[in-house]
PDB file of N, CA and C in Angstrom:
ATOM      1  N   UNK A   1     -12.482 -17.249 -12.945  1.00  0.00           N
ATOM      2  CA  UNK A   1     -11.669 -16.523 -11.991  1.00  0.00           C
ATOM      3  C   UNK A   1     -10.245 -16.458 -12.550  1.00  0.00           C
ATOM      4  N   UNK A   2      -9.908 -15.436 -12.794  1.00  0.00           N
ATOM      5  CA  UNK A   2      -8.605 -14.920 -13.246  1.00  0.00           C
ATOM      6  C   UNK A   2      -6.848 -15.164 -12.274  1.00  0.00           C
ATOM      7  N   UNK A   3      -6.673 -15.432 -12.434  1.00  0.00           N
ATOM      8  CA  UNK A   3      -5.090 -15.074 -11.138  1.00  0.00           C
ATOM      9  C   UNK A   3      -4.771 -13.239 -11.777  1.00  0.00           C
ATOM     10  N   UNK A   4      -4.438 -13.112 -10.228  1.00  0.00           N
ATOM     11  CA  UNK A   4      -3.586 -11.664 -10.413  1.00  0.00           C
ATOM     12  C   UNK A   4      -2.444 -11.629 -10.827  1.00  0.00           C
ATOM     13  N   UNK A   5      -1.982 -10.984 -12.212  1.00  0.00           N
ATOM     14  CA  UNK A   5      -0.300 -11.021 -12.768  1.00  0.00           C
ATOM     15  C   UNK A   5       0.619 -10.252 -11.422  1.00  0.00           C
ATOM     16  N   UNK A   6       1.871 -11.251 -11.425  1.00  0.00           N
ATOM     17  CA  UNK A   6       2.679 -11.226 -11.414  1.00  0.00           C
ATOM     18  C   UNK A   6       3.032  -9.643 -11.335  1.00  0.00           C
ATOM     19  N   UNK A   7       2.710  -9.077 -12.176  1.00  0.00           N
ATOM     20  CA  UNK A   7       3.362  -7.531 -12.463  1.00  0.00           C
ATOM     21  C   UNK A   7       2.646  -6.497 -11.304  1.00  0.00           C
ATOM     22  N   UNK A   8       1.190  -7.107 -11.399  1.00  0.00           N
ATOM     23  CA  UNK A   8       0.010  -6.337 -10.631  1.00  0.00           C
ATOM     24  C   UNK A   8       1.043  -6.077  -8.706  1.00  0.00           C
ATOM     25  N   UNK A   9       1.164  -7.526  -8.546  1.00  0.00           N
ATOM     26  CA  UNK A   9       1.571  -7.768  -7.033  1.00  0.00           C
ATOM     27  C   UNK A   9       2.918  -6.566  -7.314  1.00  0.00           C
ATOM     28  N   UNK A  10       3.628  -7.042  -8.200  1.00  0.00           N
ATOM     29  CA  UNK A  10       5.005  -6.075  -8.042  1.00  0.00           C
ATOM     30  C   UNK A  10       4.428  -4.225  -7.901  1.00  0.00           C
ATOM     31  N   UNK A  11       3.832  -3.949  -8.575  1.00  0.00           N
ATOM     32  CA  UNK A  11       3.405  -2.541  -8.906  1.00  0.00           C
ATOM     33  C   UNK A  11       2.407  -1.920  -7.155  1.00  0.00           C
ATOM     34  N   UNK A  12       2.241  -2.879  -6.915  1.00  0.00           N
ATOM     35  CA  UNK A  12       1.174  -2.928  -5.476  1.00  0.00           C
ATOM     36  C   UNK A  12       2.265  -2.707  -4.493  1.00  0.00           C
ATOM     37  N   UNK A  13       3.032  -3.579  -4.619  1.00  0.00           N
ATOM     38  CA  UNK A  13       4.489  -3.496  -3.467  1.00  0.00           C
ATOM     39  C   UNK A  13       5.366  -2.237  -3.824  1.00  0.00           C
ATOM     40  N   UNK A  14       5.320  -1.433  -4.818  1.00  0.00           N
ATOM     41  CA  UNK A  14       6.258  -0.845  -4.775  1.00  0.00           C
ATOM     42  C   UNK A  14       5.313   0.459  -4.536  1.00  0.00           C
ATOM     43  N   UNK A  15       3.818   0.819  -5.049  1.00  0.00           N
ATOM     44  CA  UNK A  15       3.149   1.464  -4.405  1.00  0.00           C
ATOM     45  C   UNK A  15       3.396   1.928  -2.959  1.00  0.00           C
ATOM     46  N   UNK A  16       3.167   0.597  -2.528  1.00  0.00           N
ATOM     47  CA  UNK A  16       2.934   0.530  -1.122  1.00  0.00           C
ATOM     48  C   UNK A  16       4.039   1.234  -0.248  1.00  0.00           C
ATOM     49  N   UNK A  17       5.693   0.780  -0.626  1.00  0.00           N
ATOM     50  CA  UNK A  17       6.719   1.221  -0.396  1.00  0.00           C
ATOM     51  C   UNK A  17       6.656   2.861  -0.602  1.00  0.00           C
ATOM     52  N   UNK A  18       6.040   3.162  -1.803  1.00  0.00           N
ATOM     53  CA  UNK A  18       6.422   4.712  -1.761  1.00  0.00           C
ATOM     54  C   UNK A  18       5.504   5.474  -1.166  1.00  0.00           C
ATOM     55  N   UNK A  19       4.126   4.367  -0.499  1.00  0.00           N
ATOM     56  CA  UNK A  19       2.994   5.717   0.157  1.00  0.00           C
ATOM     57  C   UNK A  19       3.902   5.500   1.709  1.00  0.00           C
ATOM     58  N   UNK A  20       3.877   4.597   2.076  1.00  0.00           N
ATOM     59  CA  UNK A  20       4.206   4.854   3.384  1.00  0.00           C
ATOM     60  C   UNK A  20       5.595   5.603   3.551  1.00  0.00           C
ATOM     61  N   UNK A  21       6.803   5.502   3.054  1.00  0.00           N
ATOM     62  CA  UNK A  21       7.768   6.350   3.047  1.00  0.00           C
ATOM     63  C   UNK A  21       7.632   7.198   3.158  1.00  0.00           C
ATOM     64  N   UNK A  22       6.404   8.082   2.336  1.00  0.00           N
ATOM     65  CA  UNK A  22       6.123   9.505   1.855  1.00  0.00           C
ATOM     66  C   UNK A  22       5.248   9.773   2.879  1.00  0.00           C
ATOM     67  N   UNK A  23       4.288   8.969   3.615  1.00  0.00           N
ATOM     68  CA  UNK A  23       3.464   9.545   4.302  1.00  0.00           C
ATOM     69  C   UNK A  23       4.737   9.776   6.276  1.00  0.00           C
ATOM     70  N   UNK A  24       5.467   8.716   5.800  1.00  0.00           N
ATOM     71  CA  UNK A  24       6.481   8.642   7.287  1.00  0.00           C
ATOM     72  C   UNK A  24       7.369   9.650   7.031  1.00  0.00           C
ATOM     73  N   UNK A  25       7.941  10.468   5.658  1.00  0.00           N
ATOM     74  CA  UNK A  25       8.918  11.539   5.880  1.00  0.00           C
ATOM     75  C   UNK A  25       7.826  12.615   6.505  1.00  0.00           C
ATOM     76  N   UNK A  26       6.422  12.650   6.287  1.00  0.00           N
ATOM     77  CA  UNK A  26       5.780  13.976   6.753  1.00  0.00           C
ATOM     78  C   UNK A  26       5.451  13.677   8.571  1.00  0.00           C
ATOM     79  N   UNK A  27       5.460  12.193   8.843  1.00  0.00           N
ATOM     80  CA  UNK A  27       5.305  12.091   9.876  1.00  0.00           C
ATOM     81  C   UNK A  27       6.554  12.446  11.158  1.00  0.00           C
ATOM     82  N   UNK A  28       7.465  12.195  10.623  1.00  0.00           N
ATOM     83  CA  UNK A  28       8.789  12.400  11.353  1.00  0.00           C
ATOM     84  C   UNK A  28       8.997  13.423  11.008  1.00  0.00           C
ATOM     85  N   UNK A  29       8.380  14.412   9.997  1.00  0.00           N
ATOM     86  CA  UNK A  29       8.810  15.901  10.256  1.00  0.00           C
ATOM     87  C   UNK A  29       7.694  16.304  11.582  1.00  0.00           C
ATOM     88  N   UNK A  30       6.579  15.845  11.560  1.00  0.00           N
ATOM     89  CA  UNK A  30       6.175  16.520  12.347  1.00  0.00           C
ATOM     90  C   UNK A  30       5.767  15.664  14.027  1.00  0.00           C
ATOM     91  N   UNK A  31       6.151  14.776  13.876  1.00  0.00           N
ATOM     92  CA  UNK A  31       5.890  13.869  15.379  1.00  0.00           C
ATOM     93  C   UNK A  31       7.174  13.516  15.751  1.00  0.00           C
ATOM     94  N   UNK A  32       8.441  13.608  15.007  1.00  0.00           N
ATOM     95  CA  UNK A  32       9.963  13.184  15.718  1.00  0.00           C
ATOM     96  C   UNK A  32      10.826  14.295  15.398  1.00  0.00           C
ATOM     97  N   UNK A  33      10.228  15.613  15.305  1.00  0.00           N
ATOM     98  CA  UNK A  33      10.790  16.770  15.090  1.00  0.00           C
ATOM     99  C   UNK A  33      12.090  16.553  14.240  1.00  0.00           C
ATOM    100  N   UNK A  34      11.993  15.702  12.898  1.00  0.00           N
ATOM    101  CA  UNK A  34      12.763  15.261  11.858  1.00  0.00           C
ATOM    102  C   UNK A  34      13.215  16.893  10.880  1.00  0.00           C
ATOM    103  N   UNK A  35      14.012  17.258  10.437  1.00  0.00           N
ATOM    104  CA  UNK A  35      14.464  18.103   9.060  1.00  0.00           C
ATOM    105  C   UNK A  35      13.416  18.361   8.378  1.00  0.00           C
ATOM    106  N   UNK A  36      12.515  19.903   8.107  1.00  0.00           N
ATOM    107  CA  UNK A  36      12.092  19.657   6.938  1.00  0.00           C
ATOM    108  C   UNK A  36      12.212  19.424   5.619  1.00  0.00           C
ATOM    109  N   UNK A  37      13.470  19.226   5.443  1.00  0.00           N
ATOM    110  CA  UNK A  37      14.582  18.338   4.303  1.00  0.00           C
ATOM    111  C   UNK A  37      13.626  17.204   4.099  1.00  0.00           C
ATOM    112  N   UNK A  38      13.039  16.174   5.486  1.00  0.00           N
ATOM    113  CA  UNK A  38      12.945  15.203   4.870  1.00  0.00           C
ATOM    114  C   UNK A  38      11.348  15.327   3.709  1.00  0.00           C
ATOM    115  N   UNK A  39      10.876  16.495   4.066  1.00  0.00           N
ATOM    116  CA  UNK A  39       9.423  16.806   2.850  1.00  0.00           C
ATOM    117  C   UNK A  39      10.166  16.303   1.883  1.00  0.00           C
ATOM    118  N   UNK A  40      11.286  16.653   1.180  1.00  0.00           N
ATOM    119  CA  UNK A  40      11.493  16.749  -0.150  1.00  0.00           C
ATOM    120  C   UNK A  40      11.399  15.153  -0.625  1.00  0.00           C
ATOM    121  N   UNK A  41      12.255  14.081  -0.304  1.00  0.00           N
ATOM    122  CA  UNK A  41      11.948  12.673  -0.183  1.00  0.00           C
ATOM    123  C   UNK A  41      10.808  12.490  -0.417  1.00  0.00           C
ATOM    124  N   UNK A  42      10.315  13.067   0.297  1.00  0.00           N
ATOM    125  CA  UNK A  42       8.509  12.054   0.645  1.00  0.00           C
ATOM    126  C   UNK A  42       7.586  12.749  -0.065  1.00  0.00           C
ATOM    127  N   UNK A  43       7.932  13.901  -0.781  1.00  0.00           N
ATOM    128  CA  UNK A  43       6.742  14.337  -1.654  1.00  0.00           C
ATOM    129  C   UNK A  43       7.395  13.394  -2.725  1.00  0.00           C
ATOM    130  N   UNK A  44       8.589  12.869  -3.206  1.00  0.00           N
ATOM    131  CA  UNK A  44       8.893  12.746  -4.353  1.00  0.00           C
ATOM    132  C   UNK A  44       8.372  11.291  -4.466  1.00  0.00           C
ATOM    133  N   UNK A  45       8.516  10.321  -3.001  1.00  0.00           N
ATOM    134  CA  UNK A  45       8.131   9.196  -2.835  1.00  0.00           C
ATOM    135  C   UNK A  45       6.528   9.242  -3.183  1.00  0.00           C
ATOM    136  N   UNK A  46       5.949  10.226  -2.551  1.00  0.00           N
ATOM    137  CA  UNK A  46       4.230   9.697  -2.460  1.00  0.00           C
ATOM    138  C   UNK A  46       3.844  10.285  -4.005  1.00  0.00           C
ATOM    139  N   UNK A  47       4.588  10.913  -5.309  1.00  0.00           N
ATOM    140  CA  UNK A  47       4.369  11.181  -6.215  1.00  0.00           C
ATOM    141  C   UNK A  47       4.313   9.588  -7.160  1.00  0.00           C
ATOM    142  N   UNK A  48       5.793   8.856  -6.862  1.00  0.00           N
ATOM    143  CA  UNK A  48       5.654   7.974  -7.370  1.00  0.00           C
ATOM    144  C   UNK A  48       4.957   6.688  -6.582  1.00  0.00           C
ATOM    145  N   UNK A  49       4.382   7.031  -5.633  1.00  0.00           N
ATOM    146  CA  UNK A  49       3.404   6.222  -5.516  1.00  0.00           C
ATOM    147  C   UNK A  49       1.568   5.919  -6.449  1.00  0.00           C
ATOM    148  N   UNK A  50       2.187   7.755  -6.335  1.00  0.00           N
ATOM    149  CA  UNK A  50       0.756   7.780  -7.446  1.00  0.00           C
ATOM    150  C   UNK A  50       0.748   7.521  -8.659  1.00  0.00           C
ATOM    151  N   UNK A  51       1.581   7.391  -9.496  1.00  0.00           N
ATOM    152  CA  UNK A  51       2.486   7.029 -10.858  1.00  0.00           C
ATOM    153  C   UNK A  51       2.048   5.384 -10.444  1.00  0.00           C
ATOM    154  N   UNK A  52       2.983   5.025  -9.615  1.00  0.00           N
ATOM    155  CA  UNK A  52       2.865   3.305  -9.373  1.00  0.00           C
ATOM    156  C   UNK A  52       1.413   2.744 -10.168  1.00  0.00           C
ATOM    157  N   UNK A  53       0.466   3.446  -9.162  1.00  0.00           N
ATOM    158  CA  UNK A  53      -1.114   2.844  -9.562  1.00  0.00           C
ATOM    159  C   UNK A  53      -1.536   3.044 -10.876  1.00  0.00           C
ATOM    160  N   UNK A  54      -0.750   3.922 -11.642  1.00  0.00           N
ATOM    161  CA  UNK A  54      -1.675   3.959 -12.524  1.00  0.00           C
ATOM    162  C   UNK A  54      -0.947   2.939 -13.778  1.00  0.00           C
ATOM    163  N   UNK A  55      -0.080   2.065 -13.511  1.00  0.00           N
ATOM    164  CA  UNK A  55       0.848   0.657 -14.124  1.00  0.00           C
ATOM    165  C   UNK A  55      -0.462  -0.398 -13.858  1.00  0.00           C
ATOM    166  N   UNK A  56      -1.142  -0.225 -12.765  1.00  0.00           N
ATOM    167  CA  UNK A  56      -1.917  -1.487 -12.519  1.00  0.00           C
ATOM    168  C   UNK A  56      -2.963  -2.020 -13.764  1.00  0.00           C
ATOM    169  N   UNK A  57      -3.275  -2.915 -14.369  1.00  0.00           N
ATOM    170  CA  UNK A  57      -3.762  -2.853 -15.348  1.00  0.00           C
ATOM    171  C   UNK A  57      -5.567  -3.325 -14.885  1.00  0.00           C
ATOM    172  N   UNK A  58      -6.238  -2.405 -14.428  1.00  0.00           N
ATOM    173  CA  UNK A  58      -7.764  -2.558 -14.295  1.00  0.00           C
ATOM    174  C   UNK A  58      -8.772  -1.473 -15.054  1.00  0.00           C
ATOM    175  N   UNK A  59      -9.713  -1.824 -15.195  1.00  0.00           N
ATOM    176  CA  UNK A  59     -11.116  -0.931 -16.232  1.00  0.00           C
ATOM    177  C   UNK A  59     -11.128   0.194 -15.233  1.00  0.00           C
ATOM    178  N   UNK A  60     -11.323   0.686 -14.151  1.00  0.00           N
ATOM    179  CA  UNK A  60     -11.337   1.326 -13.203  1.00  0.00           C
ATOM    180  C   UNK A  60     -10.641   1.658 -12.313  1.00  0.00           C
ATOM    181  N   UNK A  61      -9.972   3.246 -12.305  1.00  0.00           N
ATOM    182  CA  UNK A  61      -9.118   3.352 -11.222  1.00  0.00           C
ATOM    183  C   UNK A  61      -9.592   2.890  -9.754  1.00  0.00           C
ATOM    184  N   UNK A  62     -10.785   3.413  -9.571  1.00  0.00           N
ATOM    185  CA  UNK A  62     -11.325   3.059  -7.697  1.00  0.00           C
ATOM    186  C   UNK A  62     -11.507   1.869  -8.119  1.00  0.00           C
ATOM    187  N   UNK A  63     -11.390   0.616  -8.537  1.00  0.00           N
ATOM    188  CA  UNK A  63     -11.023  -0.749  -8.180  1.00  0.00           C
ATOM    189  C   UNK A  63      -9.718  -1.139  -7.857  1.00  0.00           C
ATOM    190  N   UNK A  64      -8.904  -0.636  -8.800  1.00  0.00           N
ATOM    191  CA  UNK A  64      -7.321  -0.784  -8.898  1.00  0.00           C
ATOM    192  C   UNK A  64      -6.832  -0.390  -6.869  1.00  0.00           C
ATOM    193  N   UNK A  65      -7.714   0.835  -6.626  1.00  0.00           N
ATOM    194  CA  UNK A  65      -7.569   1.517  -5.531  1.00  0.00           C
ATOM    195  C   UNK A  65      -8.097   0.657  -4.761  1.00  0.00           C
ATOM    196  N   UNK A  66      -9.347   0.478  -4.531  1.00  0.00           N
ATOM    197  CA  UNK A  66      -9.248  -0.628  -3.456  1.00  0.00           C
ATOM    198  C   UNK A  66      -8.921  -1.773  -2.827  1.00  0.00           C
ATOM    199  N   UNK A  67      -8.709  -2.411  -4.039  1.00  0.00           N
ATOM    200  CA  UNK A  67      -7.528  -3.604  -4.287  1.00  0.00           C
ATOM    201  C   UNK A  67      -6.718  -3.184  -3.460  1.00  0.00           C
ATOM    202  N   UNK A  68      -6.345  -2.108  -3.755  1.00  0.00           N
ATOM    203  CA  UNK A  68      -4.630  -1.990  -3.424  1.00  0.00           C
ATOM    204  C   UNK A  68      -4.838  -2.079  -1.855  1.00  0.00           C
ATOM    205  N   UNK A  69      -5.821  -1.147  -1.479  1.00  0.00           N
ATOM    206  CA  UNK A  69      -5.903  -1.231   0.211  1.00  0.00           C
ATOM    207  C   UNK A  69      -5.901  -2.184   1.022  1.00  0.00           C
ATOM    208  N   UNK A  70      -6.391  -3.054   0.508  1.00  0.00           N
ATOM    209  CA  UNK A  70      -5.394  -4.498   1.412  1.00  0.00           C
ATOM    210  C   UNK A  70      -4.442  -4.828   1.393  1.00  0.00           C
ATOM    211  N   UNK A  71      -3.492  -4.831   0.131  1.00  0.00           N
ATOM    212  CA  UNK A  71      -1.940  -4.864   0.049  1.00  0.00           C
ATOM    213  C   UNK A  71      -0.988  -3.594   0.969  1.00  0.00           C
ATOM    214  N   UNK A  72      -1.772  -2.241   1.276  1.00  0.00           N
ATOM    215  CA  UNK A  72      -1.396  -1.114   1.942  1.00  0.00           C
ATOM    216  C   UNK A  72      -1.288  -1.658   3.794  1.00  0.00           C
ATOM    217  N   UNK A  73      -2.401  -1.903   3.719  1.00  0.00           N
ATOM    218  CA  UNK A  73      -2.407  -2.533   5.170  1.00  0.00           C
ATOM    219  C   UNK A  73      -1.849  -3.357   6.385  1.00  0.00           C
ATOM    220  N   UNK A  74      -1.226  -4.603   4.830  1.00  0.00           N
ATOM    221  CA  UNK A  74      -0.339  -5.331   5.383  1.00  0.00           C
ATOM    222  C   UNK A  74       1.088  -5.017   5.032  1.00  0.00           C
ATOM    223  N   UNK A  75       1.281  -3.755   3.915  1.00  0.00           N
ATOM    224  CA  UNK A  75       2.496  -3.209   3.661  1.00  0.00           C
ATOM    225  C   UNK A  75       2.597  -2.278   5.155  1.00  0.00           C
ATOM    226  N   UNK A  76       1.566  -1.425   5.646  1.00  0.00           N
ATOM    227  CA  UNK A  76       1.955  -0.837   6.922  1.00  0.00           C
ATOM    228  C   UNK A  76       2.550  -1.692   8.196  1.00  0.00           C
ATOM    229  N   UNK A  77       1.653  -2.866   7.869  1.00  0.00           N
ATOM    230  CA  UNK A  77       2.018  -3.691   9.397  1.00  0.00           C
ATOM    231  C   UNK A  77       3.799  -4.157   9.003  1.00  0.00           C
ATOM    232  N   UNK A  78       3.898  -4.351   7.692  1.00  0.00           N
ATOM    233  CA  UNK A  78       5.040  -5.101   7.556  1.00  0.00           C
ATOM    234  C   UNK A  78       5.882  -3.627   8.239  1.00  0.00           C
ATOM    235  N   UNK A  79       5.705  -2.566   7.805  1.00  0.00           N
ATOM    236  CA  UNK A  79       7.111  -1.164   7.861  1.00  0.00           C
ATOM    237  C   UNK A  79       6.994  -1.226   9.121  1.00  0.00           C
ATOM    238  N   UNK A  80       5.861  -1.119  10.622  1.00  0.00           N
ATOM    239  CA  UNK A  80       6.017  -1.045  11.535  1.00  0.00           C
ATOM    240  C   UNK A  80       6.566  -1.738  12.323  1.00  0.00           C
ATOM    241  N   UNK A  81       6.975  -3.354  11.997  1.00  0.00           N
ATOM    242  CA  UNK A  81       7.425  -4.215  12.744  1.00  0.00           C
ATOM    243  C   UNK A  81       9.309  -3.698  12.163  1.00  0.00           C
ATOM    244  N   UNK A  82       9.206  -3.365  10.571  1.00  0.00           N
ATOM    245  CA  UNK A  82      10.593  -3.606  10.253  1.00  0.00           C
ATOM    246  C   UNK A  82      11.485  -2.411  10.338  1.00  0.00           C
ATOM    247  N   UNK A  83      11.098  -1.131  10.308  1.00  0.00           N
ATOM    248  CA  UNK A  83      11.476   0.436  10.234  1.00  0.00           C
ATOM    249  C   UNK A  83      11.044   1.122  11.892  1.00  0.00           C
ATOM    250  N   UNK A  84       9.617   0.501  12.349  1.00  0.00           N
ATOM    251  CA  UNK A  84      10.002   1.018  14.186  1.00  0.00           C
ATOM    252  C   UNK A  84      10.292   0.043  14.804  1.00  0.00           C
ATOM    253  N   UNK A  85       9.829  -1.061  14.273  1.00  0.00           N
ATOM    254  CA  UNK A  85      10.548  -2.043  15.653  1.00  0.00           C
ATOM    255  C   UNK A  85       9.449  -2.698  16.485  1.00  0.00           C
ATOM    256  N   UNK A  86       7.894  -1.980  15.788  1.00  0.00           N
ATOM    257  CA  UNK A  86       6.791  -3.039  16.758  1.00  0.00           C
ATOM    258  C   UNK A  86       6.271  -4.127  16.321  1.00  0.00           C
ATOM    259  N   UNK A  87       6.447  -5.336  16.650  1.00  0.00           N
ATOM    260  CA  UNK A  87       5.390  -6.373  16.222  1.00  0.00           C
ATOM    261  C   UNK A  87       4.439  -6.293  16.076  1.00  0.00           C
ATOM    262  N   UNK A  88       3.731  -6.777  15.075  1.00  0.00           N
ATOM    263  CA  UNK A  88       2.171  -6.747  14.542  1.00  0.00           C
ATOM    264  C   UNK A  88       1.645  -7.905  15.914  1.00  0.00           C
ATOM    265  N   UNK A  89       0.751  -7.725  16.246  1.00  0.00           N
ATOM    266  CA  UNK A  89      -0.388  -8.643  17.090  1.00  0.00           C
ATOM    267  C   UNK A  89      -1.012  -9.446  16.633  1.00  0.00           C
ATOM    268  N   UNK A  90      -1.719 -11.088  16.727  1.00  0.00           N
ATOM    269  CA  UNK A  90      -2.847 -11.243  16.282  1.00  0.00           C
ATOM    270  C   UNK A  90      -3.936 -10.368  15.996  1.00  0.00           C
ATOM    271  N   UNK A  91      -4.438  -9.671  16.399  1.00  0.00           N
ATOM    272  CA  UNK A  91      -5.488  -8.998  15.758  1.00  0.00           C
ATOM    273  C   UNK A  91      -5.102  -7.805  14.710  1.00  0.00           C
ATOM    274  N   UNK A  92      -4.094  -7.563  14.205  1.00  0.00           N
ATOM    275  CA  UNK A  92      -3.495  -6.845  13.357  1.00  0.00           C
ATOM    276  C   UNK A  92      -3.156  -7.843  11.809  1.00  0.00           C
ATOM    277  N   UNK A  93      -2.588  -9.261  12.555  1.00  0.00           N
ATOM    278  CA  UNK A  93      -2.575  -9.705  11.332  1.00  0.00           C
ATOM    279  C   UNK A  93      -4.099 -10.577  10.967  1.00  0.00           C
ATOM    280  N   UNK A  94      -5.120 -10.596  11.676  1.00  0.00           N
ATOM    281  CA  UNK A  94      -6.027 -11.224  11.698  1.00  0.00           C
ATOM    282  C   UNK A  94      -6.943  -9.841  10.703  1.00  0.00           C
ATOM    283  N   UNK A  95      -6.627  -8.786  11.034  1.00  0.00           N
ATOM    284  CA  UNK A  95      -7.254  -7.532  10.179  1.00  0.00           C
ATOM    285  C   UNK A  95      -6.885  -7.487   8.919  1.00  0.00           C
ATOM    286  N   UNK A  96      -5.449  -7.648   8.850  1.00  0.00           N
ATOM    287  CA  UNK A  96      -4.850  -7.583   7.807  1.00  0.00           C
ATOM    288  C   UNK A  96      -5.663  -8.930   6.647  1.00  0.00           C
ATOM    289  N   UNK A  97      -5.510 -10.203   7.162  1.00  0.00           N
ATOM    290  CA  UNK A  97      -6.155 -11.032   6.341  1.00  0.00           C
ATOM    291  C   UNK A  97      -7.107 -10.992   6.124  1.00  0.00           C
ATOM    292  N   UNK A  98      -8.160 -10.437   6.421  1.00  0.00           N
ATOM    293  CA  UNK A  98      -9.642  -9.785   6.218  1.00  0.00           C
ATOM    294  C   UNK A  98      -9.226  -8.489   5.357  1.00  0.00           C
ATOM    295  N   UNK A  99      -8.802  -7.552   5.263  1.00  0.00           N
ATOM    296  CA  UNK A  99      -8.470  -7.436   4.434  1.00  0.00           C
ATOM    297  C   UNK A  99      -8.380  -7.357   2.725  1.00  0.00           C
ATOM    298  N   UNK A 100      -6.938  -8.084   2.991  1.00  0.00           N
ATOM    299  CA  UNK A 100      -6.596  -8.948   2.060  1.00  0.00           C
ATOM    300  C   UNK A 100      -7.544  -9.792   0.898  1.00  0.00           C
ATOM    301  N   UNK A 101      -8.176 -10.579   1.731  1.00  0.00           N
ATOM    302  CA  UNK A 101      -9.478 -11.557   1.484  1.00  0.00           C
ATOM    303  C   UNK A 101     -10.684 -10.148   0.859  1.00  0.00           C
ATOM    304  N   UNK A 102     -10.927  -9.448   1.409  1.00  0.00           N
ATOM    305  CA  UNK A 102     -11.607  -8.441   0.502  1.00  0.00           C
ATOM    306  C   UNK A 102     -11.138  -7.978  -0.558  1.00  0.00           C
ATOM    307  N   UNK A 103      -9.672  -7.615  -0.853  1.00  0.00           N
ATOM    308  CA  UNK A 103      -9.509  -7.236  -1.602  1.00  0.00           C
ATOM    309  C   UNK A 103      -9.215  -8.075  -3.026  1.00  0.00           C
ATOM    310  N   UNK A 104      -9.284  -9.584  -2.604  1.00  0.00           N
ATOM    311  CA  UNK A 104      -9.111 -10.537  -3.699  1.00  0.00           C
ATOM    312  C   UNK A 104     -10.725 -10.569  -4.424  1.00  0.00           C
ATOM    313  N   UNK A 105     -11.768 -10.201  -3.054  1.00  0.00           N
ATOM    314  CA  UNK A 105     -12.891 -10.519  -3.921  1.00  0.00           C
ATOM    315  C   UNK A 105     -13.153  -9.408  -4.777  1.00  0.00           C
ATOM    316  N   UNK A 106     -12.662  -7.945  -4.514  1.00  0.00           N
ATOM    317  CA  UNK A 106     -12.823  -7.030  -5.762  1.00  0.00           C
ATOM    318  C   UNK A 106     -11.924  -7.450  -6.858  1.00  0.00           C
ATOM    319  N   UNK A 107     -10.597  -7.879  -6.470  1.00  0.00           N
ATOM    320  CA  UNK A 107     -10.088  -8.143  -8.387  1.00  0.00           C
ATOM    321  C   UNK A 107     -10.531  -9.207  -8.883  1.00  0.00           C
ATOM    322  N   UNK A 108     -11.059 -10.247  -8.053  1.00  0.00           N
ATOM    323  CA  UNK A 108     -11.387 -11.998  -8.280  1.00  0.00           C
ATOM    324  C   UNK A 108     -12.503 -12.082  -8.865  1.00  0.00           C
ATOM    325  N   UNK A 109     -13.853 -11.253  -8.651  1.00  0.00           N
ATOM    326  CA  UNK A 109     -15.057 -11.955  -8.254  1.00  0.00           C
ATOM    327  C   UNK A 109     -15.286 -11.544  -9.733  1.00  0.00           C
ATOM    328  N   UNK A 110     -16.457 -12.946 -10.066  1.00  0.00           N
ATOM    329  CA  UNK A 110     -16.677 -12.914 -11.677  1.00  0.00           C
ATOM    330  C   UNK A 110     -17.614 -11.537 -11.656  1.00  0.00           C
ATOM    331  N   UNK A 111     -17.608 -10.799 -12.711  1.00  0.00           N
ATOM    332  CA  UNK A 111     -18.373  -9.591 -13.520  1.00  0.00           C
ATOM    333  C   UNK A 111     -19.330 -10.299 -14.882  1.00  0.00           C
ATOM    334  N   UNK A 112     -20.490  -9.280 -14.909  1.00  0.00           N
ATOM    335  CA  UNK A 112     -21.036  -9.830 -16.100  1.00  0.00           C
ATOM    336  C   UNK A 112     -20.139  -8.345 -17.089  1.00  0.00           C
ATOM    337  N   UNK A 113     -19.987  -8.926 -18.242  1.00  0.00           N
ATOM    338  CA  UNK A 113     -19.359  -8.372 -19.880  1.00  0.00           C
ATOM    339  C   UNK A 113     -20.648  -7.383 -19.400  1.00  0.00           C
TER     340      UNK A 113
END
């Protein structure tokens, strides 16, 4: 069983930072009647989100990708408590660590060569 580098977690977090930004400038254009100014941001954000993933160093992009979806999950719960203002619930962070825990067993779990 391998540990996940150091670099992997950084590249995951900053992913994470640029999908939800990018997916929240399209949301506040269209659910908080926001500027469509703010498209321009958030296409540029969810571009380098997609750039981000491909730093991750795995044999397979849809692993790299699902991995990541547990780090996404608890990157959402983190923006909603810290950018709107709602607390995550037990059963949000109880999802989140399930999760999480899945997504260690796709980068973790031994492979045969």
């Amino acid at each position: 069983m391998t540990a996940l580098p150091t670099s992997t977690l950084v590249v995951y977090a900053l992913a994470a930072l640029a999908e939800i930004a990018g997916c929240f400038a399209v949301w506040a254009v269209i659910k908080l009647d926001a500027s469509r100014w703010w498209l321009l941001p958030g296409l540029a954000s969810l571009a380098l989100f997609a750039y981000a993933l491909t730093l991750v160093e795995a044999e397979f992009a849809g692993r790299a990708y699902a991995a990541y979806g547990g780090v996404y999950i608890l990157a959402s719960l983190l923006w909603m408590w810290g950018a709107e203002g709602a607390r995550p619930d037990g059963y949000d962070l109880a999802g989140a660590a399930l999760c999480l825990l899945g997504a260690g067993v796709i980068l973790w779990a031994p492979r045969a060569a």
